[in-house]
C-alpha atoms as a PDB file:
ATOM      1  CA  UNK A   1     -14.920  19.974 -20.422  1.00  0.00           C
ATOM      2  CA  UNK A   2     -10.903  20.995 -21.471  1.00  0.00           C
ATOM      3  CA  UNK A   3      -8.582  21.438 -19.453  1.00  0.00           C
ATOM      4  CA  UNK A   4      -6.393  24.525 -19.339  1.00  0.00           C
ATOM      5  CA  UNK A   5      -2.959  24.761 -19.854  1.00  0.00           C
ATOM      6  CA  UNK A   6      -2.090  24.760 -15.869  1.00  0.00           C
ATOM      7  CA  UNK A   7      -4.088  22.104 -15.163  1.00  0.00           C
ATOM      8  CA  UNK A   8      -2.050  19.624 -17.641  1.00  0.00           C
ATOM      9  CA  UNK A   9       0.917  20.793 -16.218  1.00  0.00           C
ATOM     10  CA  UNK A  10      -0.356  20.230 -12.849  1.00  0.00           C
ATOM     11  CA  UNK A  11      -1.085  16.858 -13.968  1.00  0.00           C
ATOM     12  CA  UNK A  12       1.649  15.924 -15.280  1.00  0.00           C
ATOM     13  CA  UNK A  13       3.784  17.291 -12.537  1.00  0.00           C
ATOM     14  CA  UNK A  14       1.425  14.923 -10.230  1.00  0.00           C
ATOM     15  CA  UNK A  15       1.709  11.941 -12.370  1.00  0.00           C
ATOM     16  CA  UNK A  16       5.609  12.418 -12.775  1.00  0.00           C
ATOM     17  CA  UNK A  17       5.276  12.280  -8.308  1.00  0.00           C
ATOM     18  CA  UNK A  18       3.327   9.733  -8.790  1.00  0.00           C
ATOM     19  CA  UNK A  19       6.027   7.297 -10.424  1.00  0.00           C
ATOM     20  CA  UNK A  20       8.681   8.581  -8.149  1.00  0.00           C
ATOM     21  CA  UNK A  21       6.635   7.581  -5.135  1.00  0.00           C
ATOM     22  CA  UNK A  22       5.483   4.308  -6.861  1.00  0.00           C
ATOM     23  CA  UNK A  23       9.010   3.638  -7.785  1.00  0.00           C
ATOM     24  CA  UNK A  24      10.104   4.049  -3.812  1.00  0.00           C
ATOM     25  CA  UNK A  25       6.972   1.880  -3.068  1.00  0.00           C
ATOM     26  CA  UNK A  26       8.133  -1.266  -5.651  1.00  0.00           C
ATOM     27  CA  UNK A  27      11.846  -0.854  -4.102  1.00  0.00           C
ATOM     28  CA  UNK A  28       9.830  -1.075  -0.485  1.00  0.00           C
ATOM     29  CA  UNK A  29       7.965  -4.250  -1.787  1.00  0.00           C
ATOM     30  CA  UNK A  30      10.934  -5.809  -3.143  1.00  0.00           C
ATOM     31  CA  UNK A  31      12.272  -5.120   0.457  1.00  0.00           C
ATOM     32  CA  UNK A  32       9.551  -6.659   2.284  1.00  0.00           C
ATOM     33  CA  UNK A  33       9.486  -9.605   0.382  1.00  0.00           C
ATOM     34  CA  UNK A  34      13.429 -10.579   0.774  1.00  0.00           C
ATOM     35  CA  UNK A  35      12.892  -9.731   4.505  1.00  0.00           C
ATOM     36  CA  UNK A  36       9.607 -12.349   4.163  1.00  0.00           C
ATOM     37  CA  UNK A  37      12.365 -14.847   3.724  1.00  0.00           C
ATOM     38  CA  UNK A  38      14.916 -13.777   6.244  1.00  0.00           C
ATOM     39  CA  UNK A  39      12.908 -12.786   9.220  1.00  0.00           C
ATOM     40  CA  UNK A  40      12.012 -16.474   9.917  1.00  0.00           C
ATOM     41  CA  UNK A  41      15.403 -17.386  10.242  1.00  0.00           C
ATOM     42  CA  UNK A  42      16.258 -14.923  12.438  1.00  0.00           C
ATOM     43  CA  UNK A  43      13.290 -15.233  14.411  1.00  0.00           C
ATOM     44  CA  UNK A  44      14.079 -18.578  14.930  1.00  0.00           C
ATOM     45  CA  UNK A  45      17.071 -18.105  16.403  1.00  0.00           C
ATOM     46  CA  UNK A  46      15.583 -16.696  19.148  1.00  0.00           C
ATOM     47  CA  UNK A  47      14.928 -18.195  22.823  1.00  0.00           C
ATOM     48  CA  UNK A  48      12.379 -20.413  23.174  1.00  0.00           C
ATOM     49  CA  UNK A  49       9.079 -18.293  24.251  1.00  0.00           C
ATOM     50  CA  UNK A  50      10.085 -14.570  23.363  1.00  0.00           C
ATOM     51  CA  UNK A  51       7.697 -15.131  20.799  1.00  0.00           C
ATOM     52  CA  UNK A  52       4.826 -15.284  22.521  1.00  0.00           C
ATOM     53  CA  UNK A  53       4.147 -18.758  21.130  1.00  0.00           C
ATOM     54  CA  UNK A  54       4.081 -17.336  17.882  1.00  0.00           C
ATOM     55  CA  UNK A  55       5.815 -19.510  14.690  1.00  0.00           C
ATOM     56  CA  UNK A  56       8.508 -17.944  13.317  1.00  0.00           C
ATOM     57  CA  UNK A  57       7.063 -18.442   9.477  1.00  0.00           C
ATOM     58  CA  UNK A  58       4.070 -16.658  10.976  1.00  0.00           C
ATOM     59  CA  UNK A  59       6.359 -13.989  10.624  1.00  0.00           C
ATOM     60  CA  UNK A  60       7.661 -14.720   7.065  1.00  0.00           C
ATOM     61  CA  UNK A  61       3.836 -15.172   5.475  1.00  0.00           C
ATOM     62  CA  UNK A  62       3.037 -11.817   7.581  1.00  0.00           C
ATOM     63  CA  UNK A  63       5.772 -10.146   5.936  1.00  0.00           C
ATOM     64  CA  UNK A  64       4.540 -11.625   2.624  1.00  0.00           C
ATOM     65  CA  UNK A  65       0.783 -10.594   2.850  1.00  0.00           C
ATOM     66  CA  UNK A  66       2.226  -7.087   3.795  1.00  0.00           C
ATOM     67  CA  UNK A  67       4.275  -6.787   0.399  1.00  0.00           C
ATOM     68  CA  UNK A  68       0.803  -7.885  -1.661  1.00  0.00           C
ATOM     69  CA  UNK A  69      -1.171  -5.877   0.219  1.00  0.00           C
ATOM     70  CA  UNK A  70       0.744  -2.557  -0.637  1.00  0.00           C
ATOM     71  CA  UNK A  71       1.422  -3.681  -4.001  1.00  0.00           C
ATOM     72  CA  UNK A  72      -1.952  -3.129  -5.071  1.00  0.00           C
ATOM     73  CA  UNK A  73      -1.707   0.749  -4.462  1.00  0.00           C
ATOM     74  CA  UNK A  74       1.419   1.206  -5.290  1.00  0.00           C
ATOM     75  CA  UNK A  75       1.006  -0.534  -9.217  1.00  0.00           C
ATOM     76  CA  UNK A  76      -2.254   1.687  -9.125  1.00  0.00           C
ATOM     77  CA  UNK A  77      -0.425   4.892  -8.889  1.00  0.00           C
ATOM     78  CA  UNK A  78       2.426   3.495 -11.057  1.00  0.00           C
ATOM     79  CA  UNK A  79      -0.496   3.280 -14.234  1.00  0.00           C
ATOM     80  CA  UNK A  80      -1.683   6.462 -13.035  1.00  0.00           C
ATOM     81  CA  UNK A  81       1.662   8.027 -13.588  1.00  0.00           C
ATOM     82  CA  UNK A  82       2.509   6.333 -16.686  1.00  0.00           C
ATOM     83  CA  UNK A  83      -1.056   7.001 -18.619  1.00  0.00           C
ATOM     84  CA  UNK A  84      -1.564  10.599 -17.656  1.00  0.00           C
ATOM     85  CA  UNK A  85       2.329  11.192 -18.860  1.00  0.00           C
ATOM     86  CA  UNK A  86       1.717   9.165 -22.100  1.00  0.00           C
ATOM     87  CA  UNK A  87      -1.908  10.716 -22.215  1.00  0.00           C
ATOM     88  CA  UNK A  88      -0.024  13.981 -22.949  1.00  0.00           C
ATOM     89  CA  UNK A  89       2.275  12.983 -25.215  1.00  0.00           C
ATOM     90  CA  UNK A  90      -0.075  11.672 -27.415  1.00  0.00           C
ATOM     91  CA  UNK A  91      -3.268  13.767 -27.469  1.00  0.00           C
ATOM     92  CA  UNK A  92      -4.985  10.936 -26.372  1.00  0.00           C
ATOM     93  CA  UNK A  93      -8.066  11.621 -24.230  1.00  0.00           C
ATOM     94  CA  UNK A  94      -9.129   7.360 -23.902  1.00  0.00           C
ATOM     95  CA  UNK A  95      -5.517   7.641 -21.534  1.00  0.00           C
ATOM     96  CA  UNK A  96      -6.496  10.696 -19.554  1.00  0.00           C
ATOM     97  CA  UNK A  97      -9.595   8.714 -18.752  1.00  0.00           C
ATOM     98  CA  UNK A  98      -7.694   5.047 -17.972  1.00  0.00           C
ATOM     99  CA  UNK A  99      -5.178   7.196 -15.719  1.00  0.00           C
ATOM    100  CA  UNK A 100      -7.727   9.310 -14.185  1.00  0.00           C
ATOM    101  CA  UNK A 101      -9.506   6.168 -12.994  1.00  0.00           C
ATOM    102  CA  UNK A 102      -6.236   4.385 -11.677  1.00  0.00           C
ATOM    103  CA  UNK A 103      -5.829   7.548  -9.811  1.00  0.00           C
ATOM    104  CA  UNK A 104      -9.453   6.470  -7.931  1.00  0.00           C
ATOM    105  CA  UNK A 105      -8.827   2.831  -7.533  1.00  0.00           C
ATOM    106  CA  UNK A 106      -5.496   4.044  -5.835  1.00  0.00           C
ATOM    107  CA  UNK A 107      -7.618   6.124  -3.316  1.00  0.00           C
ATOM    108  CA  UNK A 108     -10.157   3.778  -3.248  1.00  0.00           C
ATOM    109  CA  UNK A 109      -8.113   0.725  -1.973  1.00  0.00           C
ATOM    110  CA  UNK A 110      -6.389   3.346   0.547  1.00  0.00           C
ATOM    111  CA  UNK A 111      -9.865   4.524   1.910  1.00  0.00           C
ATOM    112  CA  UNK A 112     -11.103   1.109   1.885  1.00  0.00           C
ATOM    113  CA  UNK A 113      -7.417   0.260   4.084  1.00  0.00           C
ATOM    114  CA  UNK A 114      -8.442   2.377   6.229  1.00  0.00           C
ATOM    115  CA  UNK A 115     -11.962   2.239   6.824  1.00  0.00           C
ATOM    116  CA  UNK A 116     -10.230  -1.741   7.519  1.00  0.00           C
ATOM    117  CA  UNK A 117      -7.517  -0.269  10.015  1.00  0.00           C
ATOM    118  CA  UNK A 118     -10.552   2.109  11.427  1.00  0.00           C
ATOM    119  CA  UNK A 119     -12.508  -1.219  12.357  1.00  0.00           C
ATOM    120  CA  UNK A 120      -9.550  -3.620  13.891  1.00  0.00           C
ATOM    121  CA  UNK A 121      -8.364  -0.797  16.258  1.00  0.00           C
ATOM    122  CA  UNK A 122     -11.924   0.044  17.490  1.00  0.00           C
ATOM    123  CA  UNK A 123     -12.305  -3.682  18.313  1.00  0.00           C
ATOM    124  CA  UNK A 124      -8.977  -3.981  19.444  1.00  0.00           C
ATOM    125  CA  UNK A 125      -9.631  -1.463  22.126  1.00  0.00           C
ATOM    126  CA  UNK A 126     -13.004  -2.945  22.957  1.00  0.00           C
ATOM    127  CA  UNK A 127     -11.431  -5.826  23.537  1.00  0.00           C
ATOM    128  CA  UNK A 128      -8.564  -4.263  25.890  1.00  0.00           C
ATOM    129  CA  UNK A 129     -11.447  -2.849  27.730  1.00  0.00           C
ATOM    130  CA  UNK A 130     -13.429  -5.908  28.254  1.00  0.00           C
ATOM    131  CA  UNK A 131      -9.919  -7.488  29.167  1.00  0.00           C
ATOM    132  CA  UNK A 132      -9.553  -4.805  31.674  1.00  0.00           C
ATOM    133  CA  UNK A 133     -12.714  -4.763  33.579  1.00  0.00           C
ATOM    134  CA  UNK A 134     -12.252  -8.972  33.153  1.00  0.00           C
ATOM    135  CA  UNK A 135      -9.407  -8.779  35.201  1.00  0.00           C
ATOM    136  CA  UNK A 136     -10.834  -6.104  37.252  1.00  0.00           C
END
């Protein structure tokens, strides 16, 4: 199979996305993490109790397993970025390939995320619902 003309440039045009988005989502990382080590202090300094008995470094390791958790994604589409635009400049099929499959372990790990997400709210409102006709 060869591609045509349009679809390289559509590739390329996706992959140069790709770093701009990936770039946002280090900067949002790098975020996270400095607020990781802030929000505990400030959560601290809050009244006894409005935590719901909740530690404030809860709060700093949540923030921190947050920042890990989206970095995986977001270095995914970074390589896919990089390798499809240096697959073009140099011919070089083996980098197609090793971008192209970055490209599915980024969707992967998002569909995976979900499928995750999916799970915890359906129990969550299970839960709620048992909760309910508990106190009912």
């Amino acid at each position: 199979m060869q591609l045509s003309d349009q679809a390289k440039k559509y590739l390329l045009e996706a992959a140069k996305w790709a770093n701009f988005i990936a770039i946002v989502g280090f900067i949002a990382i790098g975020l996270l993490v400095i607020m990781s080590f802030s929000i505990g202090t400030i959560m601290a300094s809050l009244p006894e109790g409005s935590l719901g008995g909740l530690s404030p470094k809860f709060f700093s390791f949540f923030y921190l397993i947050a920042a890990g958790i989206y970095f995986i994604p977001v270095f995914f589409l970074f390589q896919f970025g990089q390798k499809i635009k240096q697959a073009f400049a140099e011919d070089d099929h083996n980098l197609l390939t090793f971008g192209l499959k970055k490209l599915r372990s980024h969707y992967k790990f998002i569909g995976i995320l979900c499928i995750i997400f999916i799970v915890f709210y359906f129990l969550m409102i299970l839960l709620g619902a048992f909760g309910a006709l508990a106190m009912a």
